[in-house]
Protein backbone atom coordinates (compact mmCIF):
# COMPACT_ATOMS: atom_id res chain seq x y z
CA UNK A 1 -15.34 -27.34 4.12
CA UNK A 2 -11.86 -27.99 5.49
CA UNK A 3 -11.79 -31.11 7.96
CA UNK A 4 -12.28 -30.17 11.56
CA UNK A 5 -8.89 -29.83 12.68
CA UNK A 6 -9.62 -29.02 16.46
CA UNK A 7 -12.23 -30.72 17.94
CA UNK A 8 -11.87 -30.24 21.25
CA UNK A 9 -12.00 -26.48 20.71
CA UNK A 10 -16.01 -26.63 19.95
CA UNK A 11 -17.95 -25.37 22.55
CA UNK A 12 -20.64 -27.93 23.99
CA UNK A 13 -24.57 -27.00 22.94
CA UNK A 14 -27.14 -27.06 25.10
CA UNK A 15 -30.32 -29.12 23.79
CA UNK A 16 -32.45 -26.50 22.51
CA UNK A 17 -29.29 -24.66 20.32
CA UNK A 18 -28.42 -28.25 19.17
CA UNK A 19 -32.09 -29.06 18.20
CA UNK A 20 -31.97 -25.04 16.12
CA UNK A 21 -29.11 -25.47 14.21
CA UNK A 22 -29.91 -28.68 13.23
CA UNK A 23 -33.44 -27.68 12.22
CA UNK A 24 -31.96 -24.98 10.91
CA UNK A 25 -34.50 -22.29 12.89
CA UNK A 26 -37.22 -23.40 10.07
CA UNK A 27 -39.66 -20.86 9.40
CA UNK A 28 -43.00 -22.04 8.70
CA UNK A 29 -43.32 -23.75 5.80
CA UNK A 30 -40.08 -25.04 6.22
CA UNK A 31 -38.53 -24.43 3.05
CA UNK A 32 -34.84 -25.22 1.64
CA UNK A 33 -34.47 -20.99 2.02
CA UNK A 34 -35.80 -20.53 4.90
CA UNK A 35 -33.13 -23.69 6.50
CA UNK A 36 -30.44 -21.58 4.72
CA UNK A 37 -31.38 -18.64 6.13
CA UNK A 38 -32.00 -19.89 9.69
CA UNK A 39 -28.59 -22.20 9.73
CA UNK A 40 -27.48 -18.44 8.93
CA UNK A 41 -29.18 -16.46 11.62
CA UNK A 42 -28.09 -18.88 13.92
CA UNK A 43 -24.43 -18.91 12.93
CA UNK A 44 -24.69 -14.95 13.43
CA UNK A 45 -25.67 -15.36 16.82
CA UNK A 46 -23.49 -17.89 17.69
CA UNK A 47 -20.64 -15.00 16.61
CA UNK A 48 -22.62 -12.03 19.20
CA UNK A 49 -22.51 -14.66 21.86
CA UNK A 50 -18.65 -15.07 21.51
CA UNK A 51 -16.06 -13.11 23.57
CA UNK A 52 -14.25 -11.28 20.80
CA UNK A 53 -12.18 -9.61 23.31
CA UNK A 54 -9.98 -12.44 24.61
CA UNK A 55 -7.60 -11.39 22.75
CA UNK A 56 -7.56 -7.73 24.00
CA UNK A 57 -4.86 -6.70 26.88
CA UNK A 58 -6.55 -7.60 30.32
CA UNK A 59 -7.14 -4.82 32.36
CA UNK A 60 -9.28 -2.89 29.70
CA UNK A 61 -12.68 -2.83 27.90
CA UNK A 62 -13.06 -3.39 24.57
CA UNK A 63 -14.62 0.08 24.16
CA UNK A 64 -11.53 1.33 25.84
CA UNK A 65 -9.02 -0.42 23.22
CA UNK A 66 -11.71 0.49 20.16
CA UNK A 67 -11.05 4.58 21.58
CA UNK A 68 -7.02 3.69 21.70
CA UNK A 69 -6.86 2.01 18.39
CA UNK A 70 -8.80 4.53 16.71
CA UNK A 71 -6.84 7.68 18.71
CA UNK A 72 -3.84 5.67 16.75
CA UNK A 73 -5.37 4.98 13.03
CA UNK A 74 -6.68 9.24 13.10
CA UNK A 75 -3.66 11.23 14.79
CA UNK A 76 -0.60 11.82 12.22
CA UNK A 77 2.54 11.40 14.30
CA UNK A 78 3.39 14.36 16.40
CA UNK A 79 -0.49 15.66 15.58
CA UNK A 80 -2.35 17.81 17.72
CA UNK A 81 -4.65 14.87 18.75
CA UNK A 82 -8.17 14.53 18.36
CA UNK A 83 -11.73 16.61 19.40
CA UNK A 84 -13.96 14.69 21.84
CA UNK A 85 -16.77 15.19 19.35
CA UNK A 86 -14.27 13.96 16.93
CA UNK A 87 -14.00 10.47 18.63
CA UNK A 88 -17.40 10.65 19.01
CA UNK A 89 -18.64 11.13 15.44
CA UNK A 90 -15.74 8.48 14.11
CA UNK A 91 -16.98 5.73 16.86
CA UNK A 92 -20.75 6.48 16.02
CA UNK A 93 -21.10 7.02 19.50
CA UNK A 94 -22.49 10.10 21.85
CA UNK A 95 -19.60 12.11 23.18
CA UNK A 96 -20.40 11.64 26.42
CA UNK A 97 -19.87 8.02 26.19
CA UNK A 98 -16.60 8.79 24.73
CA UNK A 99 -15.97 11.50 27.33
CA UNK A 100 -16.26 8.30 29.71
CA UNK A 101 -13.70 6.40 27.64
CA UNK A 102 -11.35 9.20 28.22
CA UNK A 103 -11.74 9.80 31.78
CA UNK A 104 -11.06 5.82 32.22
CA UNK A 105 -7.95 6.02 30.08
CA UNK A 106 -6.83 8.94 31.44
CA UNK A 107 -6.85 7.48 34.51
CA UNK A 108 -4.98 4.33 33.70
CA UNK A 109 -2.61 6.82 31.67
CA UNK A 110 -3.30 6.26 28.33
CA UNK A 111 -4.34 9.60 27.01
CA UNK A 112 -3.55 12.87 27.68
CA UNK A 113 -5.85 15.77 27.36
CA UNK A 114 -4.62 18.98 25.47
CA UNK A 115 -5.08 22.13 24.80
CA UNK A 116 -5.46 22.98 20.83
CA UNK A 117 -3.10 25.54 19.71
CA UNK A 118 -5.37 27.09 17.25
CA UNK A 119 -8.56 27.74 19.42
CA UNK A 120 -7.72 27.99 23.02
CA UNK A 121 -10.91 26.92 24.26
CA UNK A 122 -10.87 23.41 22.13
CA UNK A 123 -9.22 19.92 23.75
CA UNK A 124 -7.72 17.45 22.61
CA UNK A 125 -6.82 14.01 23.11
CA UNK A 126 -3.50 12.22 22.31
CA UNK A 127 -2.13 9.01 23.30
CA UNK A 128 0.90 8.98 25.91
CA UNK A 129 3.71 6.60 25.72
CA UNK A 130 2.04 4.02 27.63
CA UNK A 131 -0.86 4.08 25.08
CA UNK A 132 1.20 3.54 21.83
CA UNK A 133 2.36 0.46 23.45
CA UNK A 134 -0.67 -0.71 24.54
CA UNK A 135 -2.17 -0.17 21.23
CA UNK A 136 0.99 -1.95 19.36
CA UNK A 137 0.60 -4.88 22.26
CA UNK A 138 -2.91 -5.04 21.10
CA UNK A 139 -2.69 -5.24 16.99
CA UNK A 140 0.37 -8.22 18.20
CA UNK A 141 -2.71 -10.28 19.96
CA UNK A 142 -5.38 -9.54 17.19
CA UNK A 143 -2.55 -10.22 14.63
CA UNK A 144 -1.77 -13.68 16.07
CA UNK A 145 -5.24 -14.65 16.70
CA UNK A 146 -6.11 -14.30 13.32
CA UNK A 147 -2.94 -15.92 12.20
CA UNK A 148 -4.48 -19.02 14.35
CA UNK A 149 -7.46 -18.59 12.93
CA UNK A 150 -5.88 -18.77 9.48
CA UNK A 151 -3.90 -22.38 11.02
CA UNK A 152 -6.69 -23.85 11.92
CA UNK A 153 -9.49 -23.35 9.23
CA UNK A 154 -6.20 -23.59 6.23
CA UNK A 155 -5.76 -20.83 3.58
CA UNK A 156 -8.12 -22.34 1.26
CA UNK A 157 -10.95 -22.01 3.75
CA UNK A 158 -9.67 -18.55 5.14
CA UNK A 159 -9.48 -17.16 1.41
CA UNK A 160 -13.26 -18.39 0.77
CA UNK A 161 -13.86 -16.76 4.06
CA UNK A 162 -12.41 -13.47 3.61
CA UNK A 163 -14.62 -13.66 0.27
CA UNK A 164 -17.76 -14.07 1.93
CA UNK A 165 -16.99 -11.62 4.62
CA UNK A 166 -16.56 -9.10 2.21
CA UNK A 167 -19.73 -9.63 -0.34
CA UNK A 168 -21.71 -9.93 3.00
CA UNK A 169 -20.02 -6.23 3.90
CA UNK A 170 -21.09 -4.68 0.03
CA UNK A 171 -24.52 -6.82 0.64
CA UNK A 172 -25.78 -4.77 3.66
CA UNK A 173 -23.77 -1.11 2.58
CA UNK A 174 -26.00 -1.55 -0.88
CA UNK A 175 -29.02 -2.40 1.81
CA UNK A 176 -27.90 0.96 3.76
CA UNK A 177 -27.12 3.05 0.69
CA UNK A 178 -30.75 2.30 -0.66
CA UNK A 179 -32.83 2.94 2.38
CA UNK A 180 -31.08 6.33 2.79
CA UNK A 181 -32.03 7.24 -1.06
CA UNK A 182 -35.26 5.81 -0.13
CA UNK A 183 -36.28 7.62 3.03
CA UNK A 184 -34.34 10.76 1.16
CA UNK A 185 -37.01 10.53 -1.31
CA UNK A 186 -39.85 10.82 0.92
């Protein structure tokens, strides 16, 4: 583990998550795997409790830049945009949720809505001018936060990292991939 190189950057426990992590959220019987696994959970949980979106463009949600990135990552350039229920099905999300997300950035003028040249009574959803840059603004500020990131754990430690990210990524889509050949069996 690279030496701490900030700090003053960690954020200050309160008893009970100091007294966890050090115990490692034993499970009864308290074994060496079960300390693993609970110094695990608890590093998880640390991550939910984290505001990920700091580094997001104030003045929007996170769900709002998610809708904008992905509008960006879908459309070819000069594309006819994308279906609501297009959004809806990439984001894993109901379309009326994403209808929501469009109103907003509608509003704020983001996206446009319009009409799809092959079937008349189909929308669709393009970014404007202001939402290319927003979305460009955004990847800068993800970009340099994880170039920080990189700074302060050292390439060594962000190359393990990146490592572990990934096998815990193929870990849970085998996990996935089985339980749908499993409950496709039944």
């Amino acid at each position: 583990m690279a030496e701490d190189k900030h700090p003053d950057l960690h954020h200050e426990n309160n008893g009970k998550e100091e007294k966890e992590s050090r115990a490692g959220l034993c499970m009864k019987g308290g074994s060496r795997e079960d300390s693993v696994a609970g110094r695990l959970l608890y590093s998880i949980r640390m991550f939910h409790k984290q505001e990920w979106d700091q580094h997001l463009i104030s003045g929007y949600t996170p769900g709002e830049i998610r809708v904008l990135m992905g509008l960006k990552h879908h459309i070819e350039p000069d594309g006819p945009g994308m279906k609501v229920s297009e959004i809806s099905s990439m984001m894993n999300v109901t379309s009326p949720t994403i209808t929501q997300f469009i109103n907003a950035l509608e509003s704020k003028g983001l996206v446009e809505r319009v009409m799809d040249v092959q079937d008349r009574r189909a929308v669709r959803v393009q970014l404007t001018e202001e939402g290319h840059r927003v979305v460009q603004e955004t990847y800068q500020n993800v970009k340099n936060n994880f170039n920080e990131l990189v700074d302060f754990l050292g390439e060594e430690d962000s190359v393990k990292l990146t490592e572990l990210l990934t096998k815990v990524y193929h870990f849970h889509e085998q996990k996935r991939k089985t339980n749908e050949t499993t409950s496709d069996n039944e």
